[in-house]
PDB file of N, CA and C in Angstrom:
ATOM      1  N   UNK A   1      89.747  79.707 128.069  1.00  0.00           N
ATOM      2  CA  UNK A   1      90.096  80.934 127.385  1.00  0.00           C
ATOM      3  C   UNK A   1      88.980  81.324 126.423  1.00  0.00           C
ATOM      4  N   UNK A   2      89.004  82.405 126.082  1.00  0.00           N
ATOM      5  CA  UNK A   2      87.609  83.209 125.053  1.00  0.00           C
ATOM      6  C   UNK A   2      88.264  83.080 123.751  1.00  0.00           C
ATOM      7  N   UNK A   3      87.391  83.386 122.782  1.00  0.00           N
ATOM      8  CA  UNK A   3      87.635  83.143 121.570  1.00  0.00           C
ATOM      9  C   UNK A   3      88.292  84.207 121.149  1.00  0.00           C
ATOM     10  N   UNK A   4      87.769  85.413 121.845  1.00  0.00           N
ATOM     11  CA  UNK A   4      89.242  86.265 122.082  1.00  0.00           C
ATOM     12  C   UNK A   4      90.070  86.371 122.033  1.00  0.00           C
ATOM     13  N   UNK A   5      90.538  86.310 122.659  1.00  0.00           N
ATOM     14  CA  UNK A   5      91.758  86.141 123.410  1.00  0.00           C
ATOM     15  C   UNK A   5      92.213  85.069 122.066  1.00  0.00           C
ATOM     16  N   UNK A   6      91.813  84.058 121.420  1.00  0.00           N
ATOM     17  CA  UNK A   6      92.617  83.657 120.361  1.00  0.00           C
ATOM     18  C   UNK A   6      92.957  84.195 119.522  1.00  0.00           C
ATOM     19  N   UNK A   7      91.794  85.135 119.187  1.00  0.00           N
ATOM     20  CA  UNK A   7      91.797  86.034 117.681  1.00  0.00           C
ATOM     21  C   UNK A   7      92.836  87.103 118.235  1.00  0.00           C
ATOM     22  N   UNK A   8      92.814  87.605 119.274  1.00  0.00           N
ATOM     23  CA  UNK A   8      94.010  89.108 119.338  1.00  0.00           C
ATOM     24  C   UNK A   8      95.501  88.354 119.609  1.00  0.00           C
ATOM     25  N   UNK A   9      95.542  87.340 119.761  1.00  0.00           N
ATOM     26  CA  UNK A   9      96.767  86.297 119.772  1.00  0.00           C
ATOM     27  C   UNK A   9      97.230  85.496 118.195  1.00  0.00           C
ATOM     28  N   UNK A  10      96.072  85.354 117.481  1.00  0.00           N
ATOM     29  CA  UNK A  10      96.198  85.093 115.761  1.00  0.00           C
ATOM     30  C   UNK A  10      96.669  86.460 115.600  1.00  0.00           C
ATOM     31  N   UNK A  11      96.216  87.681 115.685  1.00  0.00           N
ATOM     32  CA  UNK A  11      96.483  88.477 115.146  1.00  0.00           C
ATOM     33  C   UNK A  11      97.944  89.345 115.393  1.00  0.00           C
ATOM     34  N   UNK A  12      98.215  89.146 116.686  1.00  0.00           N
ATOM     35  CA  UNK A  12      99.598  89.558 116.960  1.00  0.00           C
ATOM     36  C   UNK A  12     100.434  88.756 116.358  1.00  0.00           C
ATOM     37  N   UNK A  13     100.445  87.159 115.985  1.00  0.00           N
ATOM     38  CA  UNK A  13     101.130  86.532 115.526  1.00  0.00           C
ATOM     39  C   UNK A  13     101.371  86.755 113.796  1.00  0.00           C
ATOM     40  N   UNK A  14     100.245  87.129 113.240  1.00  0.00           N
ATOM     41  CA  UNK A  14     100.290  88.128 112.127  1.00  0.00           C
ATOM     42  C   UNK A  14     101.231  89.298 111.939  1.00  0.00           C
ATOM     43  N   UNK A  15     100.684  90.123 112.909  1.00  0.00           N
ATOM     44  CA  UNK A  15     101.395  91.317 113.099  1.00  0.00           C
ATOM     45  C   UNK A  15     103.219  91.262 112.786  1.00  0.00           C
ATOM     46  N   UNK A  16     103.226  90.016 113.810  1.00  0.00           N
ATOM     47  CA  UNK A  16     105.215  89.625 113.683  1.00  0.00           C
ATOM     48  C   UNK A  16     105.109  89.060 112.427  1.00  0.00           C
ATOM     49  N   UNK A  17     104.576  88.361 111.767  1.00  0.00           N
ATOM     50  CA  UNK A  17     105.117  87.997 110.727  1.00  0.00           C
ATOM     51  C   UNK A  17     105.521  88.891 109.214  1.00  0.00           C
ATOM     52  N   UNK A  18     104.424  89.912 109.518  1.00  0.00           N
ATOM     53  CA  UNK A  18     104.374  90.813 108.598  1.00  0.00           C
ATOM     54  C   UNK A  18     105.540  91.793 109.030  1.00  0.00           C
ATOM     55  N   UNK A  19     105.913  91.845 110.160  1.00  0.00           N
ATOM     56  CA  UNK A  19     106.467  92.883 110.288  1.00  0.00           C
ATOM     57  C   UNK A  19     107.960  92.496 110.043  1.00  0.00           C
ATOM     58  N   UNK A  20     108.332  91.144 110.317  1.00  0.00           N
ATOM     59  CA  UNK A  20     109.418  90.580 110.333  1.00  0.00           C
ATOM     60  C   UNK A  20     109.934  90.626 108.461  1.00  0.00           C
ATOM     61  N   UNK A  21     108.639  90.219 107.856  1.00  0.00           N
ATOM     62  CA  UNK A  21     108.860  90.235 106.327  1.00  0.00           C
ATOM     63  C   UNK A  21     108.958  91.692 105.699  1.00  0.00           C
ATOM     64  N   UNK A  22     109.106  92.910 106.561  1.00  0.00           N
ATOM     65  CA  UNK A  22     109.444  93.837 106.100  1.00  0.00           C
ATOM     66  C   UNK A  22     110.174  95.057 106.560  1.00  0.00           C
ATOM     67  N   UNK A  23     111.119  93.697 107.144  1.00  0.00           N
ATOM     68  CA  UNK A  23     112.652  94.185 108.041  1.00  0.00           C
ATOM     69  C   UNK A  23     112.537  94.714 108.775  1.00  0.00           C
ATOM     70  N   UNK A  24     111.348  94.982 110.032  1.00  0.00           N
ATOM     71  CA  UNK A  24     111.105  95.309 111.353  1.00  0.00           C
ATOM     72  C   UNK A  24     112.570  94.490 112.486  1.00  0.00           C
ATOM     73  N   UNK A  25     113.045  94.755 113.243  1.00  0.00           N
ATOM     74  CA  UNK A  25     113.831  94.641 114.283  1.00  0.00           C
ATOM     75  C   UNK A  25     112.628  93.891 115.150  1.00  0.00           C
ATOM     76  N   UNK A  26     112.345  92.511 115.421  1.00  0.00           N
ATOM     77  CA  UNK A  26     111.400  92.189 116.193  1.00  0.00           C
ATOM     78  C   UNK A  26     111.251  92.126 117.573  1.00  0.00           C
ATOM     79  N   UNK A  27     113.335  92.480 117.821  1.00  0.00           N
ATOM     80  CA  UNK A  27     113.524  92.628 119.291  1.00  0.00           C
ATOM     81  C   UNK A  27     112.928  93.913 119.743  1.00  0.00           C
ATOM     82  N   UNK A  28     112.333  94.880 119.077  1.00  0.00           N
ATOM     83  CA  UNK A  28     111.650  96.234 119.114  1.00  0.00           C
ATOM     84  C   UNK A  28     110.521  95.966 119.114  1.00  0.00           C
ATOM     85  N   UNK A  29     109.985  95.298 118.222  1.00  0.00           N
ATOM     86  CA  UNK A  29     108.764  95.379 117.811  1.00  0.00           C
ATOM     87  C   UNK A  29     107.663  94.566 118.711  1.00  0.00           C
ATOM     88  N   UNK A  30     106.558  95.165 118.723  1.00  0.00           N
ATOM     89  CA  UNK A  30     105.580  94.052 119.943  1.00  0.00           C
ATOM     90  C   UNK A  30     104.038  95.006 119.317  1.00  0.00           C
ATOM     91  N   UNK A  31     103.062  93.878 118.829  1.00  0.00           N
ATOM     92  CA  UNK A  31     102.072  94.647 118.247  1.00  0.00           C
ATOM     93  C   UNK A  31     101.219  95.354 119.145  1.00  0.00           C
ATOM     94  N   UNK A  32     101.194  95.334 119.595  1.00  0.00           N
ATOM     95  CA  UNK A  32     100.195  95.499 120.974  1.00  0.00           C
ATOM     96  C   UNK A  32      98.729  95.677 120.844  1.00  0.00           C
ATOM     97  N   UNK A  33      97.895  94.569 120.328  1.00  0.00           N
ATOM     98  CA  UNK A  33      96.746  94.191 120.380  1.00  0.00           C
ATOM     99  C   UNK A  33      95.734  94.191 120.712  1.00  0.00           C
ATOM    100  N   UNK A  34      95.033  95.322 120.755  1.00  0.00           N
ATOM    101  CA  UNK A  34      93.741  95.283 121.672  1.00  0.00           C
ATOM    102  C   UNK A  34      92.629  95.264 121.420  1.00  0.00           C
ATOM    103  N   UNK A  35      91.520  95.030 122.234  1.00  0.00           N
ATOM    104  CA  UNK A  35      89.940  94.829 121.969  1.00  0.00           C
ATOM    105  C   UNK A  35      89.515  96.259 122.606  1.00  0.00           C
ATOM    106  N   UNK A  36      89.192  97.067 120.864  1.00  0.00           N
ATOM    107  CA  UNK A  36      88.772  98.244 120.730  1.00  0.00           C
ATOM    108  C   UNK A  36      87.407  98.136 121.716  1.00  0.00           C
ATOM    109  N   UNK A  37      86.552  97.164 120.604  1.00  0.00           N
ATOM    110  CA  UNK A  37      84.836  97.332 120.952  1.00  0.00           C
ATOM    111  C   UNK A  37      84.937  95.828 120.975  1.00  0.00           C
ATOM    112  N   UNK A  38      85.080  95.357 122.551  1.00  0.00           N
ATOM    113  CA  UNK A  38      84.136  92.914 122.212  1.00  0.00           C
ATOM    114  C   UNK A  38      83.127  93.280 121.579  1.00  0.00           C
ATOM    115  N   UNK A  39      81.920  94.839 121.975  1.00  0.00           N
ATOM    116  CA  UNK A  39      80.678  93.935 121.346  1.00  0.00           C
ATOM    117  C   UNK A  39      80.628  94.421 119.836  1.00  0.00           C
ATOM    118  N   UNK A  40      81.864  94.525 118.887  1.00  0.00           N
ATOM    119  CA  UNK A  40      81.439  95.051 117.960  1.00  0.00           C
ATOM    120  C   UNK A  40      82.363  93.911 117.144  1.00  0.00           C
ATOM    121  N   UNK A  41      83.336  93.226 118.111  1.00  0.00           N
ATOM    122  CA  UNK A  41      84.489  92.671 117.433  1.00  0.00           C
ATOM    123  C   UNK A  41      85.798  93.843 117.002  1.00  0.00           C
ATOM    124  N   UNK A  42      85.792  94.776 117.082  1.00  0.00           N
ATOM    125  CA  UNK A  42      86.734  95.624 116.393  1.00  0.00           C
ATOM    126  C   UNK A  42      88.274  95.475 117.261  1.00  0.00           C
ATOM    127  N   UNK A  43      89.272  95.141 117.402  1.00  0.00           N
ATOM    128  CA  UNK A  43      90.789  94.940 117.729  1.00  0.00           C
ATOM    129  C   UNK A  43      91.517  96.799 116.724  1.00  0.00           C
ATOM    130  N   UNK A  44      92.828  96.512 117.515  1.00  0.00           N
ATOM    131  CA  UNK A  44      93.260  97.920 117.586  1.00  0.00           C
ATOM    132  C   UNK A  44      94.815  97.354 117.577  1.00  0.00           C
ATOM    133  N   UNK A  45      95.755  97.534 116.847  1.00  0.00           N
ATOM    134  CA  UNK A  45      97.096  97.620 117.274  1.00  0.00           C
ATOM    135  C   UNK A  45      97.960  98.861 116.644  1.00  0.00           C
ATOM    136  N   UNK A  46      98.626  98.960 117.762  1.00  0.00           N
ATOM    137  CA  UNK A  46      99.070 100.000 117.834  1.00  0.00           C
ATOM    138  C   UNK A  46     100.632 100.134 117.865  1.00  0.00           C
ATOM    139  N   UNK A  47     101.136  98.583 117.742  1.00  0.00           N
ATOM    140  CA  UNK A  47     103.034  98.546 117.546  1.00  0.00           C
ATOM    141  C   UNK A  47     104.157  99.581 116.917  1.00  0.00           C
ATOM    142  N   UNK A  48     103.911  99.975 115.856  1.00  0.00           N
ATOM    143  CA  UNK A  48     104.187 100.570 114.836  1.00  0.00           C
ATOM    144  C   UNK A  48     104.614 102.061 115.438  1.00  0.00           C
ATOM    145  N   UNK A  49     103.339 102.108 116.188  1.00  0.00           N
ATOM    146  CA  UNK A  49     104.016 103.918 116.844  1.00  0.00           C
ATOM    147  C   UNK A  49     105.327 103.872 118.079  1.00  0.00           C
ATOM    148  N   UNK A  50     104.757 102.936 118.448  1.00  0.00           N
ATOM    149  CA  UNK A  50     106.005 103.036 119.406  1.00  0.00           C
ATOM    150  C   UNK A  50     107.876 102.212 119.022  1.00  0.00           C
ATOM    151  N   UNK A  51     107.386 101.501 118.014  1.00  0.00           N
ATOM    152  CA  UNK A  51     108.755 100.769 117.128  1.00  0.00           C
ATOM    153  C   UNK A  51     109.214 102.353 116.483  1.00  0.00           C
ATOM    154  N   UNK A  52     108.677 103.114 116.231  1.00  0.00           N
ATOM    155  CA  UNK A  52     108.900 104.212 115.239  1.00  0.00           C
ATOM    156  C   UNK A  52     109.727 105.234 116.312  1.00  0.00           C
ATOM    157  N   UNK A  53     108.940 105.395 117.530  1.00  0.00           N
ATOM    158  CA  UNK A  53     109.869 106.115 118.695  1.00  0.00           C
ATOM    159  C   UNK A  53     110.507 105.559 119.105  1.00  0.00           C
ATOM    160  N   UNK A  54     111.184 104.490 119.145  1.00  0.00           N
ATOM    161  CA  UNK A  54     112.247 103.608 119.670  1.00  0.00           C
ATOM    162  C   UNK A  54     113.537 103.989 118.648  1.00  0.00           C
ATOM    163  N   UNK A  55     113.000 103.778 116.740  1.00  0.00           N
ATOM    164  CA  UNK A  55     114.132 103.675 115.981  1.00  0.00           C
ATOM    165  C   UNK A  55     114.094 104.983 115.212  1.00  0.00           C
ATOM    166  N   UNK A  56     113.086 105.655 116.045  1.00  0.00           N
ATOM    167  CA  UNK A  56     113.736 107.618 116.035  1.00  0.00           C
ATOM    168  C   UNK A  56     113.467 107.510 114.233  1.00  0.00           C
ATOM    169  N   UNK A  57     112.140 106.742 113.780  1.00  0.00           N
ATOM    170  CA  UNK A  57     111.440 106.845 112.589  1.00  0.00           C
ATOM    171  C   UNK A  57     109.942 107.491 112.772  1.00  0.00           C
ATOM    172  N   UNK A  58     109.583 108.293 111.596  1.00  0.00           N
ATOM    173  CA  UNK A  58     108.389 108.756 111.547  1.00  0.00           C
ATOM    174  C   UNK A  58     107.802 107.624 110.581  1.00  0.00           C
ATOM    175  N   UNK A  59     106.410 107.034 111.045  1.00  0.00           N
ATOM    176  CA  UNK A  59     105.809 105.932 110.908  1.00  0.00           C
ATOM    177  C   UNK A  59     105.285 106.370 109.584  1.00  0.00           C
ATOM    178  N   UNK A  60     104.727 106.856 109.008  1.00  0.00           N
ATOM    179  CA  UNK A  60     104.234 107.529 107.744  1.00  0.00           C
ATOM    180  C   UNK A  60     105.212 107.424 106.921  1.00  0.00           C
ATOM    181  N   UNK A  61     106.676 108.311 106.919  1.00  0.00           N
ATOM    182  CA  UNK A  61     107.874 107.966 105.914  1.00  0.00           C
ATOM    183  C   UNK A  61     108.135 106.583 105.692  1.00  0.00           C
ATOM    184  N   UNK A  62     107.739 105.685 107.040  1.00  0.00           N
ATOM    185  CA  UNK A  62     108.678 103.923 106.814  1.00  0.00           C
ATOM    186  C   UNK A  62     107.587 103.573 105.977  1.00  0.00           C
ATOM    187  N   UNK A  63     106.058 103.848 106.219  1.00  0.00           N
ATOM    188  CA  UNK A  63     105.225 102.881 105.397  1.00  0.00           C
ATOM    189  C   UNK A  63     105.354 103.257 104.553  1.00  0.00           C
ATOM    190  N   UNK A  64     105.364 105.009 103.925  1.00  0.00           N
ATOM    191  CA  UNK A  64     105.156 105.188 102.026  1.00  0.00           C
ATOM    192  C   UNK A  64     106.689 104.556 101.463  1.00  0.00           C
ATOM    193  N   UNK A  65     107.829 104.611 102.287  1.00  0.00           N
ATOM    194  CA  UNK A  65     109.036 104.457 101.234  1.00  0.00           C
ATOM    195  C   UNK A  65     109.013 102.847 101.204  1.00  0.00           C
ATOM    196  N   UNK A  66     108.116 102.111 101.941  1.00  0.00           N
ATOM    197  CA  UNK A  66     108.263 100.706 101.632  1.00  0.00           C
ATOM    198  C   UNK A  66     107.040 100.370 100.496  1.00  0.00           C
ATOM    199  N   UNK A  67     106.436 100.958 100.336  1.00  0.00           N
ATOM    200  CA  UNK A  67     105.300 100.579  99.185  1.00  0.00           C
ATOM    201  C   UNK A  67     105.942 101.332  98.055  1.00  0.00           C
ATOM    202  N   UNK A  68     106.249 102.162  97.939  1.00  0.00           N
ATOM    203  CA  UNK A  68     107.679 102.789  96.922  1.00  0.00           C
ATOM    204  C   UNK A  68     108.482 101.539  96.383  1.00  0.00           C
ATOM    205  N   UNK A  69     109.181 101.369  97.525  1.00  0.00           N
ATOM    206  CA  UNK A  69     109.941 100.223  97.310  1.00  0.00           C
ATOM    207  C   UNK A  69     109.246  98.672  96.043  1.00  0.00           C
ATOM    208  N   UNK A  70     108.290  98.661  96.768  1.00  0.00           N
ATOM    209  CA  UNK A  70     107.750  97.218  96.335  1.00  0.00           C
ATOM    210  C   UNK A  70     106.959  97.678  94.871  1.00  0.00           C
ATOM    211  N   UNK A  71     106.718  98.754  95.218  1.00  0.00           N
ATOM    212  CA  UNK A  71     105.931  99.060  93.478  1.00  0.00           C
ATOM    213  C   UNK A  71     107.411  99.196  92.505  1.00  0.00           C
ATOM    214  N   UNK A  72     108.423 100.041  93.267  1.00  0.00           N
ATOM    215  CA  UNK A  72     109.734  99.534  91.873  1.00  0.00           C
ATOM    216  C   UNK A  72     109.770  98.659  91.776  1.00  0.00           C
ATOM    217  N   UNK A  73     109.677  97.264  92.411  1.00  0.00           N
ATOM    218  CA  UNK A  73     110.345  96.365  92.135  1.00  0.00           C
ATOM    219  C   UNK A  73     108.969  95.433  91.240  1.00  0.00           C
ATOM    220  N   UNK A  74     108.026  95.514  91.085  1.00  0.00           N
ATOM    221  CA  UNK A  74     106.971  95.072  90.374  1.00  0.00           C
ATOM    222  C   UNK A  74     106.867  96.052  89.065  1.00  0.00           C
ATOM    223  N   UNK A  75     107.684  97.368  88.390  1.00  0.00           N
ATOM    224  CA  UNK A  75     107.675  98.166  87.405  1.00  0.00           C
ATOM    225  C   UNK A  75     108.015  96.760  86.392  1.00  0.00           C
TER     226      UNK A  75
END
């Protein structure tokens, strides 16, 4: 296997964890990981848009009202 292929596999495994820690449905959720540019290194995921058309959310409202969220709770 490529070293690749580990890093977009670290990183999806990221992806769930973060997403799980901020009450994502993970039976929805799937990061979907990709290698933008190998020769640049750059990865791409793109989960988020399609979790958002699944739970009939606009992806922009879930991220600002959750950083909302977390800045009240650090006031």
């Amino acid at each position: 296997m490529s070293a690749q292929f580990h890093l977009a596999a670290a990183l999806d495994a990221g992806l769930k964890s973060a997403a799980s820690a901020a009450g994502f449905d993970l039976a929805l959720f799937a990061p979907d990981v990709r290698v933008a540019s190998a020769q640049h290194g750059d990865f791409q995921a793109n989960g988020i848009l399609a979790y958002a058309k699944q739970t009939k959310q606009n992806p922009r409202a879930r991220r600002q009202s959750r950083h909302v969220e977390q800045w009240r709770r650090h006031e």
